[in-house]
C-alpha atoms as a PDB file:
ATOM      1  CA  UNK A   1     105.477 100.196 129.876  1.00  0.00           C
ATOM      2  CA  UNK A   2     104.196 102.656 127.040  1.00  0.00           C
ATOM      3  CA  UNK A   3     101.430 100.111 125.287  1.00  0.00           C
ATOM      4  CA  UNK A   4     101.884 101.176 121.279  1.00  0.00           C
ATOM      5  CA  UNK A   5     100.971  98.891 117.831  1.00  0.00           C
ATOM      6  CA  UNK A   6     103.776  96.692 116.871  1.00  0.00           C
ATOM      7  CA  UNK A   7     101.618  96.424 114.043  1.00  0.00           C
ATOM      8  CA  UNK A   8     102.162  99.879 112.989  1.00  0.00           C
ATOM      9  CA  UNK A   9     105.805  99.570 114.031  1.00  0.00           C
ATOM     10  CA  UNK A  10     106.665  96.153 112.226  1.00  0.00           C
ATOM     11  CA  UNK A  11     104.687  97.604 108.723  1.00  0.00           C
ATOM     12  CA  UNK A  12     107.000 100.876 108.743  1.00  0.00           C
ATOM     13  CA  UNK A  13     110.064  98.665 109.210  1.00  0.00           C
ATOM     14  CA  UNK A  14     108.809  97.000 106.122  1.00  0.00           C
ATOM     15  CA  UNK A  15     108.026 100.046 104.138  1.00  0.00           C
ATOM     16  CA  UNK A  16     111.083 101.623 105.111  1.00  0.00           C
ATOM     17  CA  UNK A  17     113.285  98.143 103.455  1.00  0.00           C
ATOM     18  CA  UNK A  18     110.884  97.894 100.656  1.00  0.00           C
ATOM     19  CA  UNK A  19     111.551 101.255  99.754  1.00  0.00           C
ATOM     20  CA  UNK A  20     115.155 101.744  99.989  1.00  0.00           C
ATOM     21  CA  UNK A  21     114.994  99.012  97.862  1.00  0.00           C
ATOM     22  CA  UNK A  22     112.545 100.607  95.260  1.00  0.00           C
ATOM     23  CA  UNK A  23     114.415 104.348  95.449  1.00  0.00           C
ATOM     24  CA  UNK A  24     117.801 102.262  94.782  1.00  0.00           C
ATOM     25  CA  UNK A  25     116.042 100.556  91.881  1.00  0.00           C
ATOM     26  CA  UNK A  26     114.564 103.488  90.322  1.00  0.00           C
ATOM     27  CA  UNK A  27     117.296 105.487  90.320  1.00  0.00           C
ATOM     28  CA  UNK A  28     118.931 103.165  88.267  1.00  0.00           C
ATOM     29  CA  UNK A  29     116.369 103.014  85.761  1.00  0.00           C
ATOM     30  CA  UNK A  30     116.535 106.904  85.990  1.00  0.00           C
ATOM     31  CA  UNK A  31     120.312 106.753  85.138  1.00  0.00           C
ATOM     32  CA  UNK A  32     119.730 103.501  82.490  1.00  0.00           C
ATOM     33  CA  UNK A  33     117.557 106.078  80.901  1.00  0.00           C
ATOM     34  CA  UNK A  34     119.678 108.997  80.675  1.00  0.00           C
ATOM     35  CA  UNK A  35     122.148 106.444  79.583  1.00  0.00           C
ATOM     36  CA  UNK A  36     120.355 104.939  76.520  1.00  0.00           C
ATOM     37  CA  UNK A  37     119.194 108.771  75.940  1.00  0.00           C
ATOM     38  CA  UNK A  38     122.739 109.636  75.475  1.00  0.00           C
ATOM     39  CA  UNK A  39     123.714 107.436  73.495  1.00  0.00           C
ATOM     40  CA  UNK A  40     120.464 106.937  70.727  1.00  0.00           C
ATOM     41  CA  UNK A  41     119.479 109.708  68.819  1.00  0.00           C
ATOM     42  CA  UNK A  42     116.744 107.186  66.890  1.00  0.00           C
ATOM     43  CA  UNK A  43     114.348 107.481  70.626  1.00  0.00           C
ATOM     44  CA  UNK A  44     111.791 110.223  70.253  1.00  0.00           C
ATOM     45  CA  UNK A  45     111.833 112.959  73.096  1.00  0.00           C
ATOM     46  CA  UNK A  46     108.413 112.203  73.966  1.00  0.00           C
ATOM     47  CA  UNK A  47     109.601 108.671  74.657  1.00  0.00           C
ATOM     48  CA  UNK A  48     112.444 109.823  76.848  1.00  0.00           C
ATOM     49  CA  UNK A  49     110.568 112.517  78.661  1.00  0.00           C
ATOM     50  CA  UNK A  50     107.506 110.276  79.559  1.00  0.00           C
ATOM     51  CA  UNK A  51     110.060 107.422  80.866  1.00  0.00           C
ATOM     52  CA  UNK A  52     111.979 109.796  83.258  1.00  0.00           C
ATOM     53  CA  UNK A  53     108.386 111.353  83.961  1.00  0.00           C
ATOM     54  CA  UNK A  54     107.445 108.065  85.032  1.00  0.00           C
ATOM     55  CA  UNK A  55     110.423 107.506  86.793  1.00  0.00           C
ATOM     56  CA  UNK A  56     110.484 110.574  88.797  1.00  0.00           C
ATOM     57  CA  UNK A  57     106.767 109.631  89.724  1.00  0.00           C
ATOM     58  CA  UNK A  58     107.747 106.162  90.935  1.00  0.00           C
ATOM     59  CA  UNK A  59     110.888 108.194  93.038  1.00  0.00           C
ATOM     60  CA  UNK A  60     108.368 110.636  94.450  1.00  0.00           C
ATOM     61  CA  UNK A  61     106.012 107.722  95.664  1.00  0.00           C
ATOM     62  CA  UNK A  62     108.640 105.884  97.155  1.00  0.00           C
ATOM     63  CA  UNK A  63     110.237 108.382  98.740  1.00  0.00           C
ATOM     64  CA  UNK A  64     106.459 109.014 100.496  1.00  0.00           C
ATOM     65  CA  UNK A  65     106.417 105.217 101.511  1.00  0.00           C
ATOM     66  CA  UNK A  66     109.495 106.157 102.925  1.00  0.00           C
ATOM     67  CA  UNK A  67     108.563 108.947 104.930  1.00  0.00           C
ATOM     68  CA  UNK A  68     105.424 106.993 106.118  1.00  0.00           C
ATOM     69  CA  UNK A  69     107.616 104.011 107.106  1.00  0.00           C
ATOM     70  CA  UNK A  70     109.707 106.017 109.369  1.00  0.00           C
ATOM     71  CA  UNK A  71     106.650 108.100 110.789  1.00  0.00           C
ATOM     72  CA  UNK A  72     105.531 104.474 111.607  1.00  0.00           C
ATOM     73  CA  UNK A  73     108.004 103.329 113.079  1.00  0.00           C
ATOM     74  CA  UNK A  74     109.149 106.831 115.264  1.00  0.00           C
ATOM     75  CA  UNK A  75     105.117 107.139 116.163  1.00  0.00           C
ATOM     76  CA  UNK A  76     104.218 103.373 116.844  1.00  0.00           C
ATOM     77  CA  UNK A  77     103.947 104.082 120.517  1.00  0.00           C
ATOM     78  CA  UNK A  78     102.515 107.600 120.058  1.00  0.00           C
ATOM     79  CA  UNK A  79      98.541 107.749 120.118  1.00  0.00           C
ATOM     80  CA  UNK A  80      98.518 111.598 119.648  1.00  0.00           C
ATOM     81  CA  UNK A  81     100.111 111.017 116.174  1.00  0.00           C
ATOM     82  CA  UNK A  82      98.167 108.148 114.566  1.00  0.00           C
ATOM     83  CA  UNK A  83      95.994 110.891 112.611  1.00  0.00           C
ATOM     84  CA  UNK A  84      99.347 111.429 110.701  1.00  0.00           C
ATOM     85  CA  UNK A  85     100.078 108.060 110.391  1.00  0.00           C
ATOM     86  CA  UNK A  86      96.777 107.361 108.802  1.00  0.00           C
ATOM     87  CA  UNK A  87      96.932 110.006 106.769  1.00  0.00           C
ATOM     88  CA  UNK A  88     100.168 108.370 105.013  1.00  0.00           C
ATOM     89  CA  UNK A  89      98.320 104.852 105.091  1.00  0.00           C
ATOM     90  CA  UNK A  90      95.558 106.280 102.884  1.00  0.00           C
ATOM     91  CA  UNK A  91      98.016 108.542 100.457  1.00  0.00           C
ATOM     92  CA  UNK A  92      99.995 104.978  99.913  1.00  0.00           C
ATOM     93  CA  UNK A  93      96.844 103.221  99.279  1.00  0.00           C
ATOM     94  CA  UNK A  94      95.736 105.890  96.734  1.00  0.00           C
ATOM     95  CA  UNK A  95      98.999 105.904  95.111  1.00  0.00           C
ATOM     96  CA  UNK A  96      99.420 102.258  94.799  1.00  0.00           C
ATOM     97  CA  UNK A  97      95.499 102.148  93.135  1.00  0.00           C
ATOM     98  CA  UNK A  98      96.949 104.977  90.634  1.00  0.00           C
ATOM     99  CA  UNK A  99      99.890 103.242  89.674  1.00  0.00           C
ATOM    100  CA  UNK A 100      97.380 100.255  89.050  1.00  0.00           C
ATOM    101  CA  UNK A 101      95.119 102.209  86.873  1.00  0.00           C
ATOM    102  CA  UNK A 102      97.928 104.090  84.772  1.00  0.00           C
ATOM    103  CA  UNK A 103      99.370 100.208  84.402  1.00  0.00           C
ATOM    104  CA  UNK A 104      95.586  99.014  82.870  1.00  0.00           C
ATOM    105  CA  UNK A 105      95.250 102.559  81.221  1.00  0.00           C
ATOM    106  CA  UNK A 106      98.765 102.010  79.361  1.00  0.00           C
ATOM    107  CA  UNK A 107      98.817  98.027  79.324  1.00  0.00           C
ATOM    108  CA  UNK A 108      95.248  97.284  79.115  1.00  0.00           C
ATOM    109  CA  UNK A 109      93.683  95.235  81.937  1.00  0.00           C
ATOM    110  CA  UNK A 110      95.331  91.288  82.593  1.00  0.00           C
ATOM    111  CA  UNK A 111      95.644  89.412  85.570  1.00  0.00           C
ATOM    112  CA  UNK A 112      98.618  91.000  86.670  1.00  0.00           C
ATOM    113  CA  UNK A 113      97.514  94.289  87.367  1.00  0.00           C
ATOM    114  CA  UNK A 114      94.882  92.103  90.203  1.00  0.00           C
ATOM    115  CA  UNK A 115      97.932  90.686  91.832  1.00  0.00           C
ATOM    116  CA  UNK A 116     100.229  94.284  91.496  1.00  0.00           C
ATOM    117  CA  UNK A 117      97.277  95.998  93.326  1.00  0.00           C
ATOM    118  CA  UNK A 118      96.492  93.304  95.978  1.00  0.00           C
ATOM    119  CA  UNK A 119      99.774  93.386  97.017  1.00  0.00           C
ATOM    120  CA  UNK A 120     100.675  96.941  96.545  1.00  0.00           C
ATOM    121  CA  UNK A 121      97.425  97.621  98.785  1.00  0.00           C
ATOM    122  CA  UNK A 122      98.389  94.864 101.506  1.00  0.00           C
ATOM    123  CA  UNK A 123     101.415  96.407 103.641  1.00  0.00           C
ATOM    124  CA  UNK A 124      99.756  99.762 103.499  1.00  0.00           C
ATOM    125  CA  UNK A 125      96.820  98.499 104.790  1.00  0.00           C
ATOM    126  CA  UNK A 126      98.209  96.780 107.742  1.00  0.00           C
ATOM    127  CA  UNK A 127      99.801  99.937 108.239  1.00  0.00           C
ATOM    128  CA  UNK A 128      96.485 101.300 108.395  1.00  0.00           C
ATOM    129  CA  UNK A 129      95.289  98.862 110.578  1.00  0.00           C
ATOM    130  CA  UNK A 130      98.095  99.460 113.176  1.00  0.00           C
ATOM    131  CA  UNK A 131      97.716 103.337 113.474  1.00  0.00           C
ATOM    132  CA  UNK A 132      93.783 102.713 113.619  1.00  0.00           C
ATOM    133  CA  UNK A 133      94.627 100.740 117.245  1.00  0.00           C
ATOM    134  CA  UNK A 134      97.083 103.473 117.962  1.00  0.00           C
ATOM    135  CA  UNK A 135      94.364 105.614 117.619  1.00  0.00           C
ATOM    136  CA  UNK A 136      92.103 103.298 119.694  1.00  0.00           C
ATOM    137  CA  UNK A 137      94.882 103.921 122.358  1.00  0.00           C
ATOM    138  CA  UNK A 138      94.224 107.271 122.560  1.00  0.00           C
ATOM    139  CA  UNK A 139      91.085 107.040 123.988  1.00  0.00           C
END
């Protein structure tokens, strides 16, 4: 039997649901805004630009988490590939500390923005920790 990380393999899983889930989500938004857009003429265009900006953003990120999930969960088993894998882990991780810092940067700083990052930060990591013992494997 072909020894992989189930680690690595049971985080993409979880990317790959969470998201679906997120894409699904913002692409709603995406057409709520479009929608609203359409229908008030009192919203600036710098409002509606910077919301689908966001928006797309957001899209683009999950779409990466997506990507990463299924690299995960094809590679789990594939020591040769855990550079890639890792690679995604730490892209995640720096996207989900961006998001956290435009949130403070447009919010100001609160409580919440601690627990969005901790667990923003916590699937990716594990994810990092998996490929890391894929890696070990390859040795």
């Amino acid at each position: 039997m072909e020894k992989g990380s189930a680690l690595l393999k049971l985080t993409g899983v979880l990317m790959i649901i969470a998201s679906v889930i997120v894409i699904i989500f913002y692409v709603l938004l995406l057409l709520g805004v479009g929608f609203v857009a359409a229908l008030s003429q009192g919203i600036g265009d710098e409002l509606k630009i910077g919301a689908t900006l966001v928006l797309v953003i957001a899209l683009v990120a999950a779409a990466i988490q997506f990507i990463a999930g299924v690299i995960g969960v094809k590679y789990h088993n594939k020591p040769d590939k855990a550079g890639t894998c890792i690679a995604f882990a730490l892209v995640i991780m720096l996207v989900a500390g961006g998001n956290c810092i435009f949130g403070i940067i447009s919010t100001g700083f609160d409580f919440t923005h601690v627990v969005t990052i901790s667990l923003g930060m916590v699937i990716p990591l594990l994810y990092l920790l998996g490929a890391l013992k894929l890696k070990r494997l390859n040795k």
